[in-house]
Protein backbone atom coordinates (compact mmCIF):
# COMPACT_ATOMS: atom_id res chain seq x y z
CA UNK A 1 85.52 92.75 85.70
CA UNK A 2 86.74 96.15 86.42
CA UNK A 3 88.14 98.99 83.72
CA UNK A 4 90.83 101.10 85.53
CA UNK A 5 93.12 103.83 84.70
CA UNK A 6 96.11 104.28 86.86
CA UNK A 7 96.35 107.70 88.83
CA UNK A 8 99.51 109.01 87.25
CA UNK A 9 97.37 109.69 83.71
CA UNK A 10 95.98 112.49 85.51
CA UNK A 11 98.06 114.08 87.66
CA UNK A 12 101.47 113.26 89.71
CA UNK A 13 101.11 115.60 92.88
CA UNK A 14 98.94 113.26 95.19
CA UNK A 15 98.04 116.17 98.15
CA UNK A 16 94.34 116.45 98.59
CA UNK A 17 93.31 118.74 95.58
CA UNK A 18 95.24 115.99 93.06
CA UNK A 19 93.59 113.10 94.79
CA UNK A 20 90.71 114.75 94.01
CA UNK A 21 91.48 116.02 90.65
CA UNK A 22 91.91 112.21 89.53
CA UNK A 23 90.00 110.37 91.09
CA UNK A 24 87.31 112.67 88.85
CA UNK A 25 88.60 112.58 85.95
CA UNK A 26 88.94 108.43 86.32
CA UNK A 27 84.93 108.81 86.54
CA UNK A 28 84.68 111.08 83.75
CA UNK A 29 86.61 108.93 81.49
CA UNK A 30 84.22 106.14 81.99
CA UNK A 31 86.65 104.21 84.08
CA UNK A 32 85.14 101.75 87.02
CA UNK A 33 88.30 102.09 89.07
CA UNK A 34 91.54 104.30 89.93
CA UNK A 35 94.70 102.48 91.06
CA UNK A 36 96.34 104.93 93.63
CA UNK A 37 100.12 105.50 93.12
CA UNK A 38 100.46 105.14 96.83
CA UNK A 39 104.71 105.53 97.02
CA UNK A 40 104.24 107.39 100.42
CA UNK A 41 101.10 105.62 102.21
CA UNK A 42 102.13 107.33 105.61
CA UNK A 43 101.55 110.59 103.84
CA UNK A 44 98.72 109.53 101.58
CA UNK A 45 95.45 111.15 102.65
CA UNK A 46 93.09 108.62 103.10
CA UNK A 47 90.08 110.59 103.94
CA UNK A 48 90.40 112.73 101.07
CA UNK A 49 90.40 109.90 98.72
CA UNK A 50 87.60 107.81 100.26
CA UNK A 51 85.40 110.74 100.27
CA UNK A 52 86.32 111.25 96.88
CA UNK A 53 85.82 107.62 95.65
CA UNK A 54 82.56 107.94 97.22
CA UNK A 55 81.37 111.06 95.52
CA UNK A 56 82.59 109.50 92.24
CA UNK A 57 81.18 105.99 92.85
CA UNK A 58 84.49 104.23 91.84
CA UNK A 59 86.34 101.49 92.95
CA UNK A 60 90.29 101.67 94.10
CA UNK A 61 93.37 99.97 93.75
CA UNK A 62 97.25 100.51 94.96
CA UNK A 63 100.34 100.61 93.88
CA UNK A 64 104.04 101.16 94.15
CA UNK A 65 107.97 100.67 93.75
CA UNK A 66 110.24 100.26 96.32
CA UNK A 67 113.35 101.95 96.39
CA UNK A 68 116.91 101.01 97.92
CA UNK A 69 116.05 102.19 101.14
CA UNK A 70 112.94 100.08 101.28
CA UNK A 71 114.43 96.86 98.80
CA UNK A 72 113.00 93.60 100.57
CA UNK A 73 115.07 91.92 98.09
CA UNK A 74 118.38 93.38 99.58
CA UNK A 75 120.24 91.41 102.18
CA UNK A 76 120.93 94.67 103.92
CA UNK A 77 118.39 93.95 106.70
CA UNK A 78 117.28 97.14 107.60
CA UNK A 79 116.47 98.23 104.10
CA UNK A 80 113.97 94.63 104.37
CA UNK A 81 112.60 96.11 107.70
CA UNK A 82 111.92 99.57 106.16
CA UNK A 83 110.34 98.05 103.09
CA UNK A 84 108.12 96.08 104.95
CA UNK A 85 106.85 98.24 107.33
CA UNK A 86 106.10 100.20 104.34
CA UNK A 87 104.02 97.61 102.66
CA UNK A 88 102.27 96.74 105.73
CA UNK A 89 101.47 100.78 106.00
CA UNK A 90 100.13 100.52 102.26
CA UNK A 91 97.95 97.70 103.04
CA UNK A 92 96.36 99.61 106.00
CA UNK A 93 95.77 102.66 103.51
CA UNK A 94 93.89 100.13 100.92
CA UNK A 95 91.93 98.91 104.13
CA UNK A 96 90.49 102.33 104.99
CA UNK A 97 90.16 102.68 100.96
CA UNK A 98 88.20 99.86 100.79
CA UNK A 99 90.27 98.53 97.97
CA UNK A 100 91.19 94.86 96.98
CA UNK A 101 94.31 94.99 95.44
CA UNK A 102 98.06 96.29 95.94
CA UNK A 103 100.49 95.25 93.18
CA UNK A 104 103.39 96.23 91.64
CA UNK A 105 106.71 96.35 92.09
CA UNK A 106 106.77 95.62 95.57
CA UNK A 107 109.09 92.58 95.87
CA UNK A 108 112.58 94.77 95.00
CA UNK A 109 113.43 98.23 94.25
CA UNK A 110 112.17 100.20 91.38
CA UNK A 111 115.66 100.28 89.09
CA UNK A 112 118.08 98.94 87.05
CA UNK A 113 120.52 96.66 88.83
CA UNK A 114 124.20 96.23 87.66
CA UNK A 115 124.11 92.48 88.92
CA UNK A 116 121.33 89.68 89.22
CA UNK A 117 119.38 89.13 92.07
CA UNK A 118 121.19 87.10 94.75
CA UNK A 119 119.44 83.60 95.92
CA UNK A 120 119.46 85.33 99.76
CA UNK A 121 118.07 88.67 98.13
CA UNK A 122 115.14 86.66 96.46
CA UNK A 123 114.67 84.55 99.58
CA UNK A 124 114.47 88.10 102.06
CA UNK A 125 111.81 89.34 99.56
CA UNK A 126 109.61 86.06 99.18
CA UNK A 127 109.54 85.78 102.82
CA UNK A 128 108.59 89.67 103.60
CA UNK A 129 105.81 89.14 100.31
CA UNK A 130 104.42 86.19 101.68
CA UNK A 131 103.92 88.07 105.46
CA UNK A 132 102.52 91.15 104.35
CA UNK A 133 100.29 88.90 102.08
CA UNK A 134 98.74 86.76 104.71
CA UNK A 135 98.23 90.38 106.89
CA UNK A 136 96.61 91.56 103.60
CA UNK A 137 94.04 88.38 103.11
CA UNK A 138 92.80 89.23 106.99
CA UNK A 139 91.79 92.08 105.66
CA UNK A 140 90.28 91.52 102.13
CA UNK A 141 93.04 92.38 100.19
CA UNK A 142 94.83 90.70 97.39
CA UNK A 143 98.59 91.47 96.72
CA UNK A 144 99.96 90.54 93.57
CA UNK A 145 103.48 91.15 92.31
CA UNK A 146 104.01 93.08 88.86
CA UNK A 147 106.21 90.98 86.40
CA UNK A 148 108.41 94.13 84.88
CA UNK A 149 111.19 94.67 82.40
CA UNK A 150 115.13 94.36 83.30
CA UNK A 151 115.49 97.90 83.66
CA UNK A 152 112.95 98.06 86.38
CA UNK A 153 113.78 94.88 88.44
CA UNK A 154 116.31 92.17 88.50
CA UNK A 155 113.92 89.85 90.16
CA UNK A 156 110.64 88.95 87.90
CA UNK A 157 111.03 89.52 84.20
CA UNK A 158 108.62 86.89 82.59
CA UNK A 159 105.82 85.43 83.87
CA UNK A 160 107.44 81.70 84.48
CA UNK A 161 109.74 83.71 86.74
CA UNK A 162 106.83 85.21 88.58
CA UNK A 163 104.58 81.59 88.69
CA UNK A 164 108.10 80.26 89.88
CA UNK A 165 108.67 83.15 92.73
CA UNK A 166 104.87 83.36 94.25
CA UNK A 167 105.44 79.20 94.50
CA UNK A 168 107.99 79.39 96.87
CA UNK A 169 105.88 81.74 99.16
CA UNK A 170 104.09 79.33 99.74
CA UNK A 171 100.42 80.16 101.51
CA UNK A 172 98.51 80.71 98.04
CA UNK A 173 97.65 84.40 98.83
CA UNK A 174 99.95 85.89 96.38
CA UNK A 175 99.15 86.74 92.74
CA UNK A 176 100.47 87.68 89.60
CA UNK A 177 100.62 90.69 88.11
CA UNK A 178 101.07 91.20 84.19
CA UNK A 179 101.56 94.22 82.14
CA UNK A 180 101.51 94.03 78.45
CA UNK A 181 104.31 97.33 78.61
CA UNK A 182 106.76 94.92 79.90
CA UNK A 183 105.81 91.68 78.29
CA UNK A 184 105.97 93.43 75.12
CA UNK A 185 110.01 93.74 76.10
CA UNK A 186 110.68 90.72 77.73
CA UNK A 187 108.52 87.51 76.57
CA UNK A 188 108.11 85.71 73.48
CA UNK A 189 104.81 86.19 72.88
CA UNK A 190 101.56 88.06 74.26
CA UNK A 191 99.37 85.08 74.70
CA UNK A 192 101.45 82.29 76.39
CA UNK A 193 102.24 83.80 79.88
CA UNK A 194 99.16 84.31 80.36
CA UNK A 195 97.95 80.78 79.87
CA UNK A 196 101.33 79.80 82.12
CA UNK A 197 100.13 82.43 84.73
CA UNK A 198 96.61 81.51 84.52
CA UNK A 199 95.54 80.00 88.00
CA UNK A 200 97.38 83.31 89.15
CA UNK A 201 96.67 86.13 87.81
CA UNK A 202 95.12 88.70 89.28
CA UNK A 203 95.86 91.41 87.76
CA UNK A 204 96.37 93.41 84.35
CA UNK A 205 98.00 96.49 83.32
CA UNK A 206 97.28 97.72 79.58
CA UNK A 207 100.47 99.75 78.25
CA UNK A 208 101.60 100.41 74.62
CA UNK A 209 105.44 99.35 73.55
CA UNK A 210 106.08 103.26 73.58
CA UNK A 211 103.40 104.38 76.31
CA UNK A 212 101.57 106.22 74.74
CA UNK A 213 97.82 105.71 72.76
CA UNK A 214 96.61 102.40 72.58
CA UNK A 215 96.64 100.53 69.35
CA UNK A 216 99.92 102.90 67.77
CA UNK A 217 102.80 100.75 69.00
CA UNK A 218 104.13 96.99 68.38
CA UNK A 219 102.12 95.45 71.20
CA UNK A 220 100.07 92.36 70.31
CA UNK A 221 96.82 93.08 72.08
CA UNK A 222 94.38 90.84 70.12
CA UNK A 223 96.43 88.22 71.18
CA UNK A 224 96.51 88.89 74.85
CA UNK A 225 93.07 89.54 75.36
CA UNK A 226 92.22 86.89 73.22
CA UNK A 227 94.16 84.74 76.05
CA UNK A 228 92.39 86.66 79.29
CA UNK A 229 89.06 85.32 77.28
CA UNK A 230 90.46 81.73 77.11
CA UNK A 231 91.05 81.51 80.94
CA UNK A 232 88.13 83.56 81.92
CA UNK A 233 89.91 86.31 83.81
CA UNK A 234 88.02 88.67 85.55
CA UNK A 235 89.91 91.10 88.05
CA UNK A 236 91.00 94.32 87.40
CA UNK A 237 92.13 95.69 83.67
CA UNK A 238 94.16 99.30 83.84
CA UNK A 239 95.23 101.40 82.01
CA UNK A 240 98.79 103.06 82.15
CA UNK A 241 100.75 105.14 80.59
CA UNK A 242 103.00 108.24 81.66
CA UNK A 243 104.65 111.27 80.38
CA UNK A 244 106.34 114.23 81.79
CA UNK A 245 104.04 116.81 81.36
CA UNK A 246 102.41 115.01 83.96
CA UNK A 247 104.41 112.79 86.81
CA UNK A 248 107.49 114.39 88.63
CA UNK A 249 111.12 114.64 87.08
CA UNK A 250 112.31 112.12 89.27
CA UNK A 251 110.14 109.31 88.15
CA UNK A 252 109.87 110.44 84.54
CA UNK A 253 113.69 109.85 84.92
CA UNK A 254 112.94 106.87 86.59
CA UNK A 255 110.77 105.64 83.80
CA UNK A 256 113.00 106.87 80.84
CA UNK A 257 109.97 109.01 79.69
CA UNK A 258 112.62 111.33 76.94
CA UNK A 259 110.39 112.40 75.09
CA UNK A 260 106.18 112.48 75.31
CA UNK A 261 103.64 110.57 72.93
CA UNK A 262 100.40 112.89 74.91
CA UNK A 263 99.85 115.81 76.58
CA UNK A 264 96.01 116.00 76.57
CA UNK A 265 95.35 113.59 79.42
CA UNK A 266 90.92 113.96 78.98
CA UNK A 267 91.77 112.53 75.37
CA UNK A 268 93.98 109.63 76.35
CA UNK A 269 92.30 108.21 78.92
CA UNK A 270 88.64 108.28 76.98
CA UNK A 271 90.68 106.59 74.03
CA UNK A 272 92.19 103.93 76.27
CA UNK A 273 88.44 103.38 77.95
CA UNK A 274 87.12 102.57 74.60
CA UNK A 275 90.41 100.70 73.35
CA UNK A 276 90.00 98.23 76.31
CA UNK A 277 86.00 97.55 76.52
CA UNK A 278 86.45 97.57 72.65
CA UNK A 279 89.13 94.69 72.53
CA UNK A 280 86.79 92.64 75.31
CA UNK A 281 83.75 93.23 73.05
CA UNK A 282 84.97 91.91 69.89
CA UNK A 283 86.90 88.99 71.30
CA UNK A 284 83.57 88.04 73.44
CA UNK A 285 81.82 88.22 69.51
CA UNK A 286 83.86 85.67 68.41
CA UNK A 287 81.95 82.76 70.37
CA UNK A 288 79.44 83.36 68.17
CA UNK A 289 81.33 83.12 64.77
């Protein structure tokens, strides 16, 4: 298993001096692996960050949300095309990376809707998920689709929605992606979807209800890793969390970040590090109790 900390802790500008900024300060936080916001992978440079993952001996991981020019889950065809030509770009990126996994919210745009998601709309994105997934597997990469809150996505909200949704894809290659942030708001409890998702899941974000430090919200983490211990999981754990004195306006918009819980990014992250390897420590203690 593999402790990550998602690139936007660090910095938001992603030219070649911020790739480099966090993709050292990911190592110097004790992390194992960075997940790469990669929302522009024809702009992302790819030999700065290899070179820098390779100075830093970490592993990498990718990310993103679509937006309404690139919605797969739109039945405006051309915004399908765009999107998947983009995912297809972001898998070649995490190819050259070397990385194993691109996830998030990559099967609809990143936003609240004002109506549900349209049986045609799910059906566009399914079909475009479950191509760029069997491209991905050809080269050694696993996609898995982030199960987010309804202000982010109309399409996957709970986990049964997201077991239900990589079913109908069909070939097997697609996994699940949870994130306690977004649980926290949308499911009943923090230890049943992942025993629904279990065969599935592939991979874990680790988010307070408010965003900020681990342990000082509402979310129920001895319960959810107590569940990733019951079904043995063992891909990638990452941190995330965001605030303004660090990503752009526009996303912290995005992301309704109103008001910051951190500013001191070197302090979060080393908290979070511990938090995590902490919670798998203690749980792991329990077998022999």
């Amino acid at each position: 298993m593999k402790i990550g900390c998602h690139g936007l802790v660090w910095t938001g500008t992603y030219d070649a001096d911020g790739i480099r900024h966090a993709v050292r300060k990911t190592r110097d936080a004790g992390f194992d692996l960075i997940e790469f916001p990669i929302m522009d992978p024809f702009s992302f440079d790819v030999a700065t960050a290899r070179a820098a993952l390779d100075e830093c001996g970490l592993a990498a991981t990718g990310s993103l949300g679509l937006d309404e020019s690139t919605d797969i889950s739109s039945e405006d065809r051309s915004a399908v095309r765009a999107g998947e030509a983009l995912l297809d770009r972001a898998v070649d990126v995490l190819a050259e990376l070397g990385g194993e996994h691109l996830c998030g919210i990559i099967y609809s745009a990143m936003r609240k809707y004002m109506e549900p998601a349209t049986p045609q709309g799910v059906a566009n994105s399914q079909a475009v998920i479950g191509r760029v997934a069997e491209r991905a597997r050809q080269v050694g990469i696993k996609v898995s689709v982030e199960v987010t809150n309804r202000y982010e996505s109309n399409v996957l909200n709970t986990a049964r929605q997201a077991r239900e949704f990589v079913g109908k894809v069909g070939d097997g290659d697609v996994g699940v992606h949870l994130d306690t942030y977004h649980m926290n708001i949308e499911e009943t409890d923090m230890f049943s979807p992942v025993l629904d998702t279990a065969e599935l899941l592939s991979y874990v974000h680790i988010g307070e209800s408010h965003r900020g430090y681990l342990g000082t919200g509402s979310v129920d983490f001895d319960s959810f890793f107590r569940a990733l211990d019951r079904i043995g999981y063992d891909g990638p754990v990452v941190f995330e969390s965001f605030s303004s004195a660090v990503v752009s306006p526009d996303l912290s918009r995005m992301l309704g970040i109103w008001r910051n819980l951190w500013s001191d990014s070197d302090e979060l992250g080393a908290h979070a590090n511990a938090f995590i390897r902490d919670k798998f420590t203690a749980i792991a203690s329990i077998g022999h109790h």
